[in-house]
Protein backbone atom coordinates (compact mmCIF):
# COMPACT_ATOMS: atom_id res chain seq x y z
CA UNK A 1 76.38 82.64 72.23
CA UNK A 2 77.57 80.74 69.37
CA UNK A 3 77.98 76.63 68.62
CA UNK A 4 80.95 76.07 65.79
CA UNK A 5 80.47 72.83 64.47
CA UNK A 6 82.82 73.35 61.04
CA UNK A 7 86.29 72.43 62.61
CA UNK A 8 86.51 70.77 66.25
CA UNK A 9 83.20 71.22 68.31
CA UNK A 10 83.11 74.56 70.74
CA UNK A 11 81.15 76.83 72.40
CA UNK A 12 81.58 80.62 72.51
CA UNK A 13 79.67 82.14 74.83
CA UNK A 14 78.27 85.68 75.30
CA UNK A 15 81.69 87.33 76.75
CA UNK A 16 83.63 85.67 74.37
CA UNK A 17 84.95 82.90 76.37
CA UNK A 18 85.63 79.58 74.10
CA UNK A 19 84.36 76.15 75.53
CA UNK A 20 85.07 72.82 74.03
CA UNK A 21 83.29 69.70 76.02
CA UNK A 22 85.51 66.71 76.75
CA UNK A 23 83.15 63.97 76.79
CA UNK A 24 82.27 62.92 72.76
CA UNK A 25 79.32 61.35 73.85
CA UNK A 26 77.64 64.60 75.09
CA UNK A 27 79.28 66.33 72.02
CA UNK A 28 77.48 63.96 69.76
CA UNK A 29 74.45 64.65 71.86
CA UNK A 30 74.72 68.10 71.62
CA UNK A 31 75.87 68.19 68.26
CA UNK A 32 73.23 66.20 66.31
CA UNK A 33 70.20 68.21 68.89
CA UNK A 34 72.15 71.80 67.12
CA UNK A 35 71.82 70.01 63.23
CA UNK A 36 68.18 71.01 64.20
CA UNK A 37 67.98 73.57 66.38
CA UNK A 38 64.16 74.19 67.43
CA UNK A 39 62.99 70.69 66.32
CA UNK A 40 62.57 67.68 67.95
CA UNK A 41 65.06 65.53 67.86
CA UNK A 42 63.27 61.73 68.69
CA UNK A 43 65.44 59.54 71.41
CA UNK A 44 65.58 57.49 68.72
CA UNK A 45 67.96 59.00 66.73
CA UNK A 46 69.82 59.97 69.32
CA UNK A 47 70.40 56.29 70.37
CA UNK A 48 71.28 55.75 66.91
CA UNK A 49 73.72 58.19 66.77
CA UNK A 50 75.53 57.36 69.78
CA UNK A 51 75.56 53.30 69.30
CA UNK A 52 74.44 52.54 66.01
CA UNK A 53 72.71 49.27 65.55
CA UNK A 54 73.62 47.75 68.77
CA UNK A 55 72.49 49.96 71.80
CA UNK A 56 73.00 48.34 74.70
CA UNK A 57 69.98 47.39 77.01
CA UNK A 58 70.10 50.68 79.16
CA UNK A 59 70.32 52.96 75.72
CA UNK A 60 67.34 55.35 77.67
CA UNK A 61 68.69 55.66 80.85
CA UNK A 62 71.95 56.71 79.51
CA UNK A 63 70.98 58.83 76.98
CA UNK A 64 68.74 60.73 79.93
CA UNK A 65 72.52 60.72 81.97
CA UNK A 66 73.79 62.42 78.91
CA UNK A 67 71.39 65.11 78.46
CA UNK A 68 71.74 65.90 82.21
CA UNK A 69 75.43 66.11 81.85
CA UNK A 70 75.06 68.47 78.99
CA UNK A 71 72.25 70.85 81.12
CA UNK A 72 74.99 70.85 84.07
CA UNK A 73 77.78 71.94 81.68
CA UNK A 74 75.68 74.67 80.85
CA UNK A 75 74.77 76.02 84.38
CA UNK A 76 78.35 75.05 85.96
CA UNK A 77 80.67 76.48 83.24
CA UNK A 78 78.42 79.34 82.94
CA UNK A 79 78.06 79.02 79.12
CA UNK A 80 74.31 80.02 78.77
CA UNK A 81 72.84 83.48 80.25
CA UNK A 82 71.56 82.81 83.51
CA UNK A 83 67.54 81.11 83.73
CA UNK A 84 68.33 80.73 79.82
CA UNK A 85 66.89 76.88 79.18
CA UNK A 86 68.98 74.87 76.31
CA UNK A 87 67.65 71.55 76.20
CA UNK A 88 63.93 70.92 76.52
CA UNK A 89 62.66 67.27 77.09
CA UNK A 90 59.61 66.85 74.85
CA UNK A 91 58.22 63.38 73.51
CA UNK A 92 59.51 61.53 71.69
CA UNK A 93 62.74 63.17 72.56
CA UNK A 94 64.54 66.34 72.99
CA UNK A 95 65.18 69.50 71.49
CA UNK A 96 67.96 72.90 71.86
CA UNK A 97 66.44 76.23 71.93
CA UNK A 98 68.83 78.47 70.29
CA UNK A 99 68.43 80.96 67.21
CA UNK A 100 69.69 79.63 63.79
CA UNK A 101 72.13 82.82 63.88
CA UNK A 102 73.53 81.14 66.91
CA UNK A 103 74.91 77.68 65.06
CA UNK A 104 77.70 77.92 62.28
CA UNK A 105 76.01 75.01 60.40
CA UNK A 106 73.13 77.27 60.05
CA UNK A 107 74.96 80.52 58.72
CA UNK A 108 77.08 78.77 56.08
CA UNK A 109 74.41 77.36 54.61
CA UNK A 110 72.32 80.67 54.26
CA UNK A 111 75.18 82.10 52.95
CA UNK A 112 75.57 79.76 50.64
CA UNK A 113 71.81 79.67 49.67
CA UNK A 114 72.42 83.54 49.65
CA UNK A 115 75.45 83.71 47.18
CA UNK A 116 73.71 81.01 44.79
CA UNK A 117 71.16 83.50 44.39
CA UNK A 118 72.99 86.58 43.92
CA UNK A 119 74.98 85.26 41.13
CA UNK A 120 71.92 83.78 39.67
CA UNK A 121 70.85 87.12 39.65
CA UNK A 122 73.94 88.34 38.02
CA UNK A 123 75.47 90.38 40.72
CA UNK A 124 78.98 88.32 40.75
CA UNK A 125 80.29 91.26 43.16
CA UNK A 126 77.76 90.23 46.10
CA UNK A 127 77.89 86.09 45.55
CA UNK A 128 81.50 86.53 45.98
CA UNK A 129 81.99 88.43 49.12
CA UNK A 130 79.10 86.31 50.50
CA UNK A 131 80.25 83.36 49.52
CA UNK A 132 83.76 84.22 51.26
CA UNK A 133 82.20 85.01 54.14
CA UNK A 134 80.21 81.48 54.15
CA UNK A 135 84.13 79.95 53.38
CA UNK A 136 85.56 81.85 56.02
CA UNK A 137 83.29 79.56 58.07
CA UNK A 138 85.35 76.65 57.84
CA UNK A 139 88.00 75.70 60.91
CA UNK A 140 88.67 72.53 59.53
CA UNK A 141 86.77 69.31 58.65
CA UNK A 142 83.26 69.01 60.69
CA UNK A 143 83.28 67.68 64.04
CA UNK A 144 86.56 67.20 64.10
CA UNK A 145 86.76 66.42 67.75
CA UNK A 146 84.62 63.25 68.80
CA UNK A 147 83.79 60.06 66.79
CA UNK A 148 80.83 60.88 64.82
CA UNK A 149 78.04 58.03 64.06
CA UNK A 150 75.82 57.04 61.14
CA UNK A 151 73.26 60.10 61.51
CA UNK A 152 75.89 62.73 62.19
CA UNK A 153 78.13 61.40 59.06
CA UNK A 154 75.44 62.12 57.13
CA UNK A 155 75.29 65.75 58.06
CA UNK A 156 78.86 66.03 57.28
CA UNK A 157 78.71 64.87 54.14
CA UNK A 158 75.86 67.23 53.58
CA UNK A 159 77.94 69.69 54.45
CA UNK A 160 81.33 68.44 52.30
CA UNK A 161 78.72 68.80 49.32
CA UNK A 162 77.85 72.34 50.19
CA UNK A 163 81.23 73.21 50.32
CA UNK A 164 82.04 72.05 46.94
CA UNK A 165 79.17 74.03 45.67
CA UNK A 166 80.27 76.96 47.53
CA UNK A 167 83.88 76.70 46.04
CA UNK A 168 82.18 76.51 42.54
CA UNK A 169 80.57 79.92 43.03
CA UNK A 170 83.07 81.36 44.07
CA UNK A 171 85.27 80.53 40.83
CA UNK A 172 81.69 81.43 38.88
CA UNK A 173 81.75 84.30 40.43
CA UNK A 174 85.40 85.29 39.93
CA UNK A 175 85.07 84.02 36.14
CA UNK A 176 82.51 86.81 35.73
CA UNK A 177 84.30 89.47 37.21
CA UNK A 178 87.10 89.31 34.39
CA UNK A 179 89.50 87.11 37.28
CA UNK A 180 89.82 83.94 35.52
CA UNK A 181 93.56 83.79 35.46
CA UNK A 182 93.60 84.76 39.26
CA UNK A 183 91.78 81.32 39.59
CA UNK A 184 94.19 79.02 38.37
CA UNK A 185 95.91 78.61 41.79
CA UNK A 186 92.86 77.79 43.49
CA UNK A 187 91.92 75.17 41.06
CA UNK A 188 95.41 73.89 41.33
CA UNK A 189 94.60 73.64 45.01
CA UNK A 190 90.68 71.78 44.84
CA UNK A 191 92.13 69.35 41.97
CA UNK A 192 94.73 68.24 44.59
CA UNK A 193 91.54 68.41 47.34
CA UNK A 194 89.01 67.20 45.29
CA UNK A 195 90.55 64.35 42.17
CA UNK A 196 88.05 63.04 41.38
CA UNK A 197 85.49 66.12 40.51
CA UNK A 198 85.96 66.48 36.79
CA UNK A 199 84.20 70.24 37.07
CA UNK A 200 87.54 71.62 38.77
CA UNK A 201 89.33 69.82 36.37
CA UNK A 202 87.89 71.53 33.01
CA UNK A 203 88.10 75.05 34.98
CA UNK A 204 91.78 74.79 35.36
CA UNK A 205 91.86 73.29 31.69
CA UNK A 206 89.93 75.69 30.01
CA UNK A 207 91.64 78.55 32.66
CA UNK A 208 95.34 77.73 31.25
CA UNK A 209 93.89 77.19 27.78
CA UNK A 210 91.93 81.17 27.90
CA UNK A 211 95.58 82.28 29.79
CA UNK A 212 97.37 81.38 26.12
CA UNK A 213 98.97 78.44 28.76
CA UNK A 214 98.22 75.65 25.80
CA UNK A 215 101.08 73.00 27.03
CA UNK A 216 99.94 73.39 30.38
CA UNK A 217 96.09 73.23 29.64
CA UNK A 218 96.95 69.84 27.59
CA UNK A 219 99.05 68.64 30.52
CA UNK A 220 96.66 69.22 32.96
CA UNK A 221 94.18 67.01 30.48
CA UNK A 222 96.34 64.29 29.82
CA UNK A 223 96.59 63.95 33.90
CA UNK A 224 92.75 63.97 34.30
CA UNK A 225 92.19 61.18 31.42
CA UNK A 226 95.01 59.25 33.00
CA UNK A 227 92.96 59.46 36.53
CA UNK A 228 90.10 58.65 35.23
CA UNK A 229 90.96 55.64 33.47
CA UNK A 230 93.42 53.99 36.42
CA UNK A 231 90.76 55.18 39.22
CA UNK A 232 87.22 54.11 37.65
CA UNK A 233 88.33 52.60 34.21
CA UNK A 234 85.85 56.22 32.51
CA UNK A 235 87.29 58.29 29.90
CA UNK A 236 86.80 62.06 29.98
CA UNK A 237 83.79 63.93 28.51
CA UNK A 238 82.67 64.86 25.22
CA UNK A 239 82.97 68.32 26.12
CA UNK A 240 86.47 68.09 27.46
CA UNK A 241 87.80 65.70 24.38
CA UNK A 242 86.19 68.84 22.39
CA UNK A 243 88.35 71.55 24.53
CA UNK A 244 91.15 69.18 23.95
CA UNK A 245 90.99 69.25 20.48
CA UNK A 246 90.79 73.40 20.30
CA UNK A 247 93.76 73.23 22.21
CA UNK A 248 95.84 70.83 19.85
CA UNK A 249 94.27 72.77 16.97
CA UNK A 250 95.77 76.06 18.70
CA UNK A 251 91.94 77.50 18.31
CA UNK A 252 91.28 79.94 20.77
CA UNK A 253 89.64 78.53 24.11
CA UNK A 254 86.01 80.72 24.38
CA UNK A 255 86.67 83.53 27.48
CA UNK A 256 83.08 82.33 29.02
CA UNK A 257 83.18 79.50 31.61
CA UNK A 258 83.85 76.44 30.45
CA UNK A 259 80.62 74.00 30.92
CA UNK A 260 80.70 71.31 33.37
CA UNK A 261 81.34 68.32 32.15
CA UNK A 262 78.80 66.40 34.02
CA UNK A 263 76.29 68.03 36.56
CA UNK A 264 77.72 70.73 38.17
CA UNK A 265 79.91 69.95 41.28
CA UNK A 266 78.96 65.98 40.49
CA UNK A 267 81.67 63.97 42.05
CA UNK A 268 82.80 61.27 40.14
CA UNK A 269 84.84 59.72 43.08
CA UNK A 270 85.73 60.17 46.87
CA UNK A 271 88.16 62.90 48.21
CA UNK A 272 91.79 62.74 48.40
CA UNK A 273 92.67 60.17 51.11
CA UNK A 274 88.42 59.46 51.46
């Protein structure tokens, strides 16, 4: 079976049948007991998750009505393989047996693990058609379809982070493979995604500036600086000021990737509409 997390929360069981729970309480049950699949996850946390800072007095008891409700979906909508046991109660809380190959959090991020390492081993052909694959992933923002609390907001975060860093090899990857100008619409597209993440911004730069694109590359600077200053009152940095100059000098951008700016994949800012 398989639990998709990335996009609204489902099930898809062994024949292929797709399940998607109606009550977000046993969703966010279920769903912060899969962001560790194997592992304990204390009651806790769970009673965290579920009420934040104000549980109310019979937090345990309905927390225990939860998990039951989830172990009955299982059995009633035939979801699991029958005598196959999910949820195991084990102090201080509980815990879902399933393989790591069986949650979609778990998969992107060894894919994305995987295709970090294959282009840090120089083979740009592998990072990108794993990192695709770990892209491919992605049904739409996490969780999508219950109110998630403080713990599992952190997890998607987490996971917003990992798929900057995932877009970033991917345009790595494409840079190396001789397809920088290919990349110039996908930049177009994160830069509209992403505003605030100065990296994006000095790959589409320093793409239209390689491309012989020089008005465009300048635009496309004058727009960042322009953000920067109205959003967080920062100018851009050193290394961009120095691509901007090259370009007003008509000196010929370097083919290599341009630098990051900052640390690579830093944000400087929320997303779009964050």
């Amino acid at each position: 079976m398989r639990f998709n997390l990335i996009g609204p929360f489902e099930i898809v069981t062994d024949d292929g049948r797709v399940y998607r729970p109606g009550t977000p309480k046993v969703c966010q049950t279920l769903a912060l007991l899969l962001t560790r699949p194997n592992e304990i996850v204390t009651a806790e946390s769970l009673i965290q998750e579920l009420w934040g800072q104000r549980p109310p007095r019979s937090a345990v008891t309905t927390l225990q009505t939860y998990i039951y409700h989830a172990r009955r979906m299982f059995a009633t909508e035939e979801l699991a393989a029958p005598g196959r046991n999910l949820i195991v109660t084990s102090a201080p809380g509980y815990a879902i047996q399933v393989d790591e190959s069986e949650v979609d959090i778990r998969i992107f991020e060894r894919l994305v693990t995987q295709s970090r390492n294959e282009l840090s081993d120089g083979d740009a052909v592998s990072a990108l058609r794993t990192v695709r694959q770990a892209l491919d992933l992605w049904r739409g923002p996490a969780m999508s379809n219950f109110p998630a609390g403080d713990v599992l907001n952190g997890h998607i975060v987490h996971l917003d982070e990992l798929r900057i860093r995932a877009f970033e090899i991917r345009i790595e990857a494409e840079d190396q493979l001789g397809r920088r100008r290919e990349s110039i619409p996908e930049l177009r597209r994160l830069i509209n995604d992403y505003p605030l993440n100065e990296w994006f911004h000095s790959q589409l730069i320093a793409s239209l500036g390689a491309a012989g694109r020089r008005a465009e590359a300048l635009q496309a600077y004058q727009k960042l600086r322009w953000l920067l200053q109205e959003e967080l009152g920062l100018e851009p940095s050193t290394e961009l000021k120095q691509l901007q100059i090259k370009l007003l000098n008509s000196e010929p951008v370097p083919a290599e990737r341009w630098p990051a700016p900052r640390s690579r994949g830093q944000l400087v800012g929320a997303r779009a509409g964050a």
